[in-house]
PDB file of N, CA and C in Angstrom:
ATOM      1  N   UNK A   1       0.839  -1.189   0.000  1.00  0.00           N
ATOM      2  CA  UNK A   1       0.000   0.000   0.000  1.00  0.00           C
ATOM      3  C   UNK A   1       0.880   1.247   0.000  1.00  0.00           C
ATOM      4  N   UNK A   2       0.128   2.313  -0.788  1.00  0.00           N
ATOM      5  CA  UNK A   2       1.253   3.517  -0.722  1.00  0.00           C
ATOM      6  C   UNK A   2       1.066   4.564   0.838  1.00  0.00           C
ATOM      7  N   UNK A   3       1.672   5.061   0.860  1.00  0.00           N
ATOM      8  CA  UNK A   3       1.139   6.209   2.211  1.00  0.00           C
ATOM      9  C   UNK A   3       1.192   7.945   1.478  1.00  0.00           C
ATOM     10  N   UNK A   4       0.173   8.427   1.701  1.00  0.00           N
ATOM     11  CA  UNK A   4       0.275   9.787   1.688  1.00  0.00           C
ATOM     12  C   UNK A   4       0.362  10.557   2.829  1.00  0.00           C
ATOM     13  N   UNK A   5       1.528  11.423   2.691  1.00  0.00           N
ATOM     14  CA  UNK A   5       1.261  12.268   3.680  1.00  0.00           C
ATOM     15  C   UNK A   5       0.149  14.081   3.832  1.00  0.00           C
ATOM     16  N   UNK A   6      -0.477  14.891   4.003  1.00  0.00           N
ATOM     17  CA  UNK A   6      -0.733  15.433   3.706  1.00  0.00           C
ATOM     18  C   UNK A   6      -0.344  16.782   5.023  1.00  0.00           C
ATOM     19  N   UNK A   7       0.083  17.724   4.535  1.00  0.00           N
ATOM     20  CA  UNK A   7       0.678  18.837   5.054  1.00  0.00           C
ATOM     21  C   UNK A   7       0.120  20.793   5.130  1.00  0.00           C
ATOM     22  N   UNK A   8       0.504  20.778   6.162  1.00  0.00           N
ATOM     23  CA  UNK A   8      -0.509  22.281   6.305  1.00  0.00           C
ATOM     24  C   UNK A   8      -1.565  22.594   6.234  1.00  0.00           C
ATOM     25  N   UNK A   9      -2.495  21.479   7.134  1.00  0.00           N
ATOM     26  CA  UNK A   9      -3.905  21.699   7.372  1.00  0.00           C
ATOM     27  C   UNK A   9      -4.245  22.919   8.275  1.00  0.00           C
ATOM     28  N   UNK A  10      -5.526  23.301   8.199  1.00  0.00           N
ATOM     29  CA  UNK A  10      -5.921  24.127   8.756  1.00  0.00           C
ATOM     30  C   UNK A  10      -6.093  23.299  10.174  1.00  0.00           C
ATOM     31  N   UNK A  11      -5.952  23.758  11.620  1.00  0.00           N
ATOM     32  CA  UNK A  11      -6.064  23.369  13.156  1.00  0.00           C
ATOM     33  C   UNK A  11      -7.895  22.393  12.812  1.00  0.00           C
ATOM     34  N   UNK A  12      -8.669  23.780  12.131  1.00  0.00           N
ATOM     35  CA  UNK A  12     -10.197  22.990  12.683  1.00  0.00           C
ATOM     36  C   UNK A  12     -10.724  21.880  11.448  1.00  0.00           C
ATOM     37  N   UNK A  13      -9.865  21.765  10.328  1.00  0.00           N
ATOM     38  CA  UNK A  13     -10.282  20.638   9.958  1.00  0.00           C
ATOM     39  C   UNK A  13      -9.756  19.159  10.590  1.00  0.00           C
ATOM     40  N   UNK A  14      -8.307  19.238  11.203  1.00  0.00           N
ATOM     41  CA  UNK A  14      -7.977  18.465  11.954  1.00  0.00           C
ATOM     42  C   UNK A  14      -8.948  17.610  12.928  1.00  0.00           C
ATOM     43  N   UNK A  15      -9.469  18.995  14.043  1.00  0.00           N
ATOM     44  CA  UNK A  15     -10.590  18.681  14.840  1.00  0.00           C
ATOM     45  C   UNK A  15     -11.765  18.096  14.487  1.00  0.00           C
ATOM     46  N   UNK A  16     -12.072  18.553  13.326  1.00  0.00           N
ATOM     47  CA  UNK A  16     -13.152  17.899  12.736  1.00  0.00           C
ATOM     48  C   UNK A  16     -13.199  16.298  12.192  1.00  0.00           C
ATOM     49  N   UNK A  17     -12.033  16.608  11.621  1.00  0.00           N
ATOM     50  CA  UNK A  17     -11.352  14.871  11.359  1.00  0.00           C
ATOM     51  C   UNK A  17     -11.787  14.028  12.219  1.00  0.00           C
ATOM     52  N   UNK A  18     -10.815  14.692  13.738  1.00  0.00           N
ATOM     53  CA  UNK A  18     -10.760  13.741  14.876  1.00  0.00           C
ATOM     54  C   UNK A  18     -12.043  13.453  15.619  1.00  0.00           C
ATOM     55  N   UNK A  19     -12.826  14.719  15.174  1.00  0.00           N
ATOM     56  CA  UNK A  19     -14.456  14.774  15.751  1.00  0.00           C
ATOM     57  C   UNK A  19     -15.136  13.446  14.863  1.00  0.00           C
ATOM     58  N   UNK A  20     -15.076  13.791  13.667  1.00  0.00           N
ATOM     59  CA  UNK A  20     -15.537  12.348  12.866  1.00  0.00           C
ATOM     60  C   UNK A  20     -15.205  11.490  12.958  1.00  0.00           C
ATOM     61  N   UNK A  21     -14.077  10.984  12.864  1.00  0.00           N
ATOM     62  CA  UNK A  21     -13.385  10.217  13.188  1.00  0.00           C
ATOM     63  C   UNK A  21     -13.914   8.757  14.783  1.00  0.00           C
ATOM     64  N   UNK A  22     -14.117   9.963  15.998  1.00  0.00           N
ATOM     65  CA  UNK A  22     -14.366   9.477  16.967  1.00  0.00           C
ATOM     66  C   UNK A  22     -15.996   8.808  17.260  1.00  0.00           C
ATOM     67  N   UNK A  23     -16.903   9.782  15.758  1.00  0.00           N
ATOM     68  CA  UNK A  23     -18.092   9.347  16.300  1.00  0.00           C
ATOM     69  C   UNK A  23     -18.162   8.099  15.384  1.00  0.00           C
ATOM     70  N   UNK A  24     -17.218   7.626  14.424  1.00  0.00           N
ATOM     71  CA  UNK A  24     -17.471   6.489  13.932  1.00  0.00           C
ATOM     72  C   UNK A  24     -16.522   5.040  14.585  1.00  0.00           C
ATOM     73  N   UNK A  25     -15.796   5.435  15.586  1.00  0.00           N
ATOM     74  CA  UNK A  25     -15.501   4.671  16.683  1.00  0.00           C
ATOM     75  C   UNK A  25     -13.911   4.450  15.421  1.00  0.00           C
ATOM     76  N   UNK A  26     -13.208   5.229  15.110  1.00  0.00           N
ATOM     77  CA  UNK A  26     -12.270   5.034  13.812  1.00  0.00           C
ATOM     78  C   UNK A  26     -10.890   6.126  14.629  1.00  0.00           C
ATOM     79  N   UNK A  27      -9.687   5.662  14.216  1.00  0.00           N
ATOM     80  CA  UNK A  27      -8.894   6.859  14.252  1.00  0.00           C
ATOM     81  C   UNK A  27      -9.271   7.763  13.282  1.00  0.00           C
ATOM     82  N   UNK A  28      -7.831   9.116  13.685  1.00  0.00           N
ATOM     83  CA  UNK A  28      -8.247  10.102  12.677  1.00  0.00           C
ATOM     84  C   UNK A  28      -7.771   9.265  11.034  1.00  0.00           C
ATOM     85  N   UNK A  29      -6.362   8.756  10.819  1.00  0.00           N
ATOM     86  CA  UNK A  29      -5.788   8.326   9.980  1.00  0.00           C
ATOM     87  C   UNK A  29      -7.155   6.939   9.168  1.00  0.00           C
ATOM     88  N   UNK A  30      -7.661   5.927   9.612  1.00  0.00           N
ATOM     89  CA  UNK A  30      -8.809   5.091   9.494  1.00  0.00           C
ATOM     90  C   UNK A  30      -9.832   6.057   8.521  1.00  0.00           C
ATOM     91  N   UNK A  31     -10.116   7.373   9.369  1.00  0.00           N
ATOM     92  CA  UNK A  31     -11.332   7.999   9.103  1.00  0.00           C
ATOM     93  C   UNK A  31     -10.836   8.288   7.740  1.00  0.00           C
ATOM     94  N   UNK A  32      -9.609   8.911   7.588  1.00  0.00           N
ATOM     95  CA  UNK A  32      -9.409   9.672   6.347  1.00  0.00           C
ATOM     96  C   UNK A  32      -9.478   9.002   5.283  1.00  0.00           C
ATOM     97  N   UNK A  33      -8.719   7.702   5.354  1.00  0.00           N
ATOM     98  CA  UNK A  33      -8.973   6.494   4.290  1.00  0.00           C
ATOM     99  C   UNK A  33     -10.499   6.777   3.813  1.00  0.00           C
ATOM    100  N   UNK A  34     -11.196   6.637   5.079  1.00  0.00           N
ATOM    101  CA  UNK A  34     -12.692   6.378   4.525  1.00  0.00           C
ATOM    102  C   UNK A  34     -13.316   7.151   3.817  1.00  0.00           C
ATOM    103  N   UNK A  35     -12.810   8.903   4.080  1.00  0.00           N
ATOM    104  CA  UNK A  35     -13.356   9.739   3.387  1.00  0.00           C
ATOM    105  C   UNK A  35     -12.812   9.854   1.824  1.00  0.00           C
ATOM    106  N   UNK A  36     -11.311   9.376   1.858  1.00  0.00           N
ATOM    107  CA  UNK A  36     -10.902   9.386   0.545  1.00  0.00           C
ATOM    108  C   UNK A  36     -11.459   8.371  -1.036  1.00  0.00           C
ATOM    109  N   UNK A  37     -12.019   7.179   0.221  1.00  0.00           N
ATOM    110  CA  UNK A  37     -12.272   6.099  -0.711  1.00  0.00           C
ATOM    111  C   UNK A  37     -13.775   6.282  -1.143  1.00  0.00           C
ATOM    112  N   UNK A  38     -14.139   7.186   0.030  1.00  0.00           N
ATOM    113  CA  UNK A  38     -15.719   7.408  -0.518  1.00  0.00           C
ATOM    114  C   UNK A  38     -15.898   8.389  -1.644  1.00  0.00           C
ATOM    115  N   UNK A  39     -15.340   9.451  -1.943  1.00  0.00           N
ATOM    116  CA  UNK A  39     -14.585  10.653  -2.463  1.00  0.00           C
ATOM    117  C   UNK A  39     -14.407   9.912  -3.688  1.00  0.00           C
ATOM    118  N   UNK A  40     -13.817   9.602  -3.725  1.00  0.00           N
ATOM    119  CA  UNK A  40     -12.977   9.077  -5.317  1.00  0.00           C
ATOM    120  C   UNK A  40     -13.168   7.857  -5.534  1.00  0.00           C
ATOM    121  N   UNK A  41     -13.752   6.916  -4.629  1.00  0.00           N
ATOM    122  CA  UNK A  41     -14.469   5.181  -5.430  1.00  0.00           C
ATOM    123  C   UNK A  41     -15.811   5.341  -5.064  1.00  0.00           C
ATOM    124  N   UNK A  42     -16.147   6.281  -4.301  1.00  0.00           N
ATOM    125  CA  UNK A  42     -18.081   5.844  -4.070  1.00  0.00           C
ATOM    126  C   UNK A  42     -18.981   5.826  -4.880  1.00  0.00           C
ATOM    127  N   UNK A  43     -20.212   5.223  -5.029  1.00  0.00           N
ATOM    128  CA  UNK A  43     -20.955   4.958  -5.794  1.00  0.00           C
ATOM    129  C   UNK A  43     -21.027   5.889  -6.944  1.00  0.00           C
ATOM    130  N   UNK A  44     -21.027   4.743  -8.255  1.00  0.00           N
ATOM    131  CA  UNK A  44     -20.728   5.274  -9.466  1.00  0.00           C
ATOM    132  C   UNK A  44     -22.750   6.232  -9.841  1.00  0.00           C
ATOM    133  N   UNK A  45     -22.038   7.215 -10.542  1.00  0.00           N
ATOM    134  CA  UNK A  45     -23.775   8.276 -10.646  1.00  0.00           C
ATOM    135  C   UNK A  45     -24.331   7.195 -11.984  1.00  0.00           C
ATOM    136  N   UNK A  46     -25.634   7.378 -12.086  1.00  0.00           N
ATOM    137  CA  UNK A  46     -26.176   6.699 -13.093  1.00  0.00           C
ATOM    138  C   UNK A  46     -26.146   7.122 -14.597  1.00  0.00           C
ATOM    139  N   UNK A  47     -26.409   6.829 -15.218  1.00  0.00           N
ATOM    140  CA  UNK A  47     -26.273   8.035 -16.807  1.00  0.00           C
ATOM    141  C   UNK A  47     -27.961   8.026 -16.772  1.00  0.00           C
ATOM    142  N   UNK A  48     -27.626   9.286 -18.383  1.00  0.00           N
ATOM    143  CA  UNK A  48     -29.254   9.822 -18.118  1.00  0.00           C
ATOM    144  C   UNK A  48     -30.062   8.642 -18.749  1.00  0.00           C
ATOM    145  N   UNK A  49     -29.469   7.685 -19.255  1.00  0.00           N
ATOM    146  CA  UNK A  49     -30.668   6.826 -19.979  1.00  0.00           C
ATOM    147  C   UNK A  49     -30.861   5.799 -18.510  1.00  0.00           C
ATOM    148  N   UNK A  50     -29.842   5.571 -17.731  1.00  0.00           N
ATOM    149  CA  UNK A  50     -30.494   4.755 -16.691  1.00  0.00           C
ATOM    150  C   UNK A  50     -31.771   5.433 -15.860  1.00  0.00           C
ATOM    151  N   UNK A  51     -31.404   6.517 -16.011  1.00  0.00           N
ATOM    152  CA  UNK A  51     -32.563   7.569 -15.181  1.00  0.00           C
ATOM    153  C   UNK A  51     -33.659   7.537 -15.656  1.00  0.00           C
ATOM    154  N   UNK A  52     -33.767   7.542 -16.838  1.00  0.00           N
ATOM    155  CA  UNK A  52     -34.561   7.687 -17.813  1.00  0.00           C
ATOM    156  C   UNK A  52     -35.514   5.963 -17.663  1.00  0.00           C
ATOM    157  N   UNK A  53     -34.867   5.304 -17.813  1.00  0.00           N
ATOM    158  CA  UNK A  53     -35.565   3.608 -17.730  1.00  0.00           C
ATOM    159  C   UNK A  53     -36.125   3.400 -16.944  1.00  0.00           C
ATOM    160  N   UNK A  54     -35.175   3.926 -15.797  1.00  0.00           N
ATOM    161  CA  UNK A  54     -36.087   3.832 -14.313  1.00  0.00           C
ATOM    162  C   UNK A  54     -37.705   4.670 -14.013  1.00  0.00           C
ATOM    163  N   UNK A  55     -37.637   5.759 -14.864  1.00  0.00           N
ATOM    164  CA  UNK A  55     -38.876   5.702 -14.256  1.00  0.00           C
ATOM    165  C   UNK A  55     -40.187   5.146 -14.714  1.00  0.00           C
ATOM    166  N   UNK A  56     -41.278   5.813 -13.968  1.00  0.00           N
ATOM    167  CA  UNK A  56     -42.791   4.693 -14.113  1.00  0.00           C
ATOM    168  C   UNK A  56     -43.040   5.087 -16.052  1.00  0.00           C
ATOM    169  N   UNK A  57     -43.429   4.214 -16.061  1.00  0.00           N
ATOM    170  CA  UNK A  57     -44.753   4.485 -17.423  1.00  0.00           C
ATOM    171  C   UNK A  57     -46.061   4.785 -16.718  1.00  0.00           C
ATOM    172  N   UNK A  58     -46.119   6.023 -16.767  1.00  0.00           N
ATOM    173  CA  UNK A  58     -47.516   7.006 -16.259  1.00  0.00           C
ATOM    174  C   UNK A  58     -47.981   7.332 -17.323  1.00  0.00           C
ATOM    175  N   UNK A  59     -49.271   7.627 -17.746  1.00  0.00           N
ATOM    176  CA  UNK A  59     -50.697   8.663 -18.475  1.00  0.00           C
ATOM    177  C   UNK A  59     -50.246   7.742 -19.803  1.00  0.00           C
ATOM    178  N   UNK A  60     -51.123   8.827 -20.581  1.00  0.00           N
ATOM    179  CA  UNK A  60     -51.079   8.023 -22.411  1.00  0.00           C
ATOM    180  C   UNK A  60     -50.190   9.601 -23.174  1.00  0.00           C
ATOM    181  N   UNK A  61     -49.819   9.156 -23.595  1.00  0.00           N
ATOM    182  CA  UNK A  61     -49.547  10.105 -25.005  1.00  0.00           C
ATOM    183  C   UNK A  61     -50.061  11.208 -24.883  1.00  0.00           C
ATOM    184  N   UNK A  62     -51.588  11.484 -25.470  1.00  0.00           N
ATOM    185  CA  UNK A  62     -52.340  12.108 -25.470  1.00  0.00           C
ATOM    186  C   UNK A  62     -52.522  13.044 -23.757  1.00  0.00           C
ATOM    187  N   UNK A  63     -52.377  12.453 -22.733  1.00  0.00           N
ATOM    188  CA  UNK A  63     -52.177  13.477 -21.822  1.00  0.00           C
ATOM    189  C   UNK A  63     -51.493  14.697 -22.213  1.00  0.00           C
ATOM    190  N   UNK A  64     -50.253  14.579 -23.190  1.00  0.00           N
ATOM    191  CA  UNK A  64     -49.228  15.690 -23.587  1.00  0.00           C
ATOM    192  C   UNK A  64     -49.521  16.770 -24.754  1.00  0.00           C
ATOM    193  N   UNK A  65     -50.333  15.678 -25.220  1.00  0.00           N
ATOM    194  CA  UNK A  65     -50.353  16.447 -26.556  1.00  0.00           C
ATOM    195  C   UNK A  65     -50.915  18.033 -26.449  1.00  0.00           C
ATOM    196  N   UNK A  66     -49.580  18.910 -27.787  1.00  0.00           N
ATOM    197  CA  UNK A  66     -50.227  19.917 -27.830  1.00  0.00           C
ATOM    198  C   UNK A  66     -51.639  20.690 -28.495  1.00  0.00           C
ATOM    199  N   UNK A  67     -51.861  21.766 -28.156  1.00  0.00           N
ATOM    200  CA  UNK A  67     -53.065  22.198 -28.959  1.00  0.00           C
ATOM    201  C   UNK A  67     -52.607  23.217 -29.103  1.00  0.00           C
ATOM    202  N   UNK A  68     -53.508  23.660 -30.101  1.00  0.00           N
ATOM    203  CA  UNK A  68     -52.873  25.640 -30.339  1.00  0.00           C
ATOM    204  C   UNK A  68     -53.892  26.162 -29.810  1.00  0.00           C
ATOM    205  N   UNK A  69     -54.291  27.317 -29.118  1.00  0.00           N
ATOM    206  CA  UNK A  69     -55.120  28.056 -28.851  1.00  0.00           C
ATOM    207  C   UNK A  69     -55.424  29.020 -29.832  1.00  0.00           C
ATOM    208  N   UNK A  70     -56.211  29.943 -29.510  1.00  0.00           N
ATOM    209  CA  UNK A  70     -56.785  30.809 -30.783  1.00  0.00           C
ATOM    210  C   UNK A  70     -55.826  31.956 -30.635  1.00  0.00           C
ATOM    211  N   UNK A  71     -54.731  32.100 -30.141  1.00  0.00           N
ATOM    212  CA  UNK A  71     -53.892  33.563 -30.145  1.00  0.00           C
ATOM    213  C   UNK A  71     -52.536  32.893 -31.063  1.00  0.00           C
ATOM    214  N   UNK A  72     -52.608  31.626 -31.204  1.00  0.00           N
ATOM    215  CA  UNK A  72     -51.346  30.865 -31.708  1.00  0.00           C
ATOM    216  C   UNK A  72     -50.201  30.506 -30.823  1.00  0.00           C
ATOM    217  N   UNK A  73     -50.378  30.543 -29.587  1.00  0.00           N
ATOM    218  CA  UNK A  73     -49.635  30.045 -28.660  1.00  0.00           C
ATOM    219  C   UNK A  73     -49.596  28.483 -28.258  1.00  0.00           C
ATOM    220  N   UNK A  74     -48.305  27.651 -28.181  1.00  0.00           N
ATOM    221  CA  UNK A  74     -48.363  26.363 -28.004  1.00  0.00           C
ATOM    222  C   UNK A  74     -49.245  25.789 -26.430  1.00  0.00           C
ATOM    223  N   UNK A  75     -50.347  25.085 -26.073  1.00  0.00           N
ATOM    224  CA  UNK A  75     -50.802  25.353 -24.556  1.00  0.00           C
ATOM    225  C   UNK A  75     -50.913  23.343 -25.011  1.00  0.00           C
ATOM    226  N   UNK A  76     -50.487  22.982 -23.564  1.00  0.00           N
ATOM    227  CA  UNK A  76     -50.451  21.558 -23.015  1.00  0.00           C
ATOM    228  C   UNK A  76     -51.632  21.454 -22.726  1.00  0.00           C
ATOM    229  N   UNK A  77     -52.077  19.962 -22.559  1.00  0.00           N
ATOM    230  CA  UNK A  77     -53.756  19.470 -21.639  1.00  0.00           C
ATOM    231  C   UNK A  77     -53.476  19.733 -20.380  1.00  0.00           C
TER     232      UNK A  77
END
């Protein structure tokens, strides 16, 4: 495994580290791993067609369809 060191933190992110750190029952060094691996390997985002698949098949067609009104403006159902 490689080691990074990281240098010239600010005092209160330290604290905060060690604050996180402690409420996940983790050292500070443990914690940081965790934040790094979550950071840069955590769950991959979906693309838009997975988004897209996922959702419901709701209404018909015709729910959408446009009409023109009498001023010539495009108006939805």
């Amino acid at each position: 495994m490689a080691r990074l060191l990281v240098r010239d933190l600010d005092p209160d992110i330290v604290k905060a580290l060690k604050k996180r750190a402690a409420q996940h029952n983790n050292s500070a060094e443990a914690e940081h791993r965790e934040i790094l691996k979550q950071a840069l390997l955590g769950p991959k985002k979906k693309s838009f067609a997975q988004v897209l698949a996922s959702m419901p098949n709701v209404g018909k067609d015709s729910d959408f369809e446009r009409i023109e009104d009498t001023e010539g403006e495009s108006v939805f159902n």
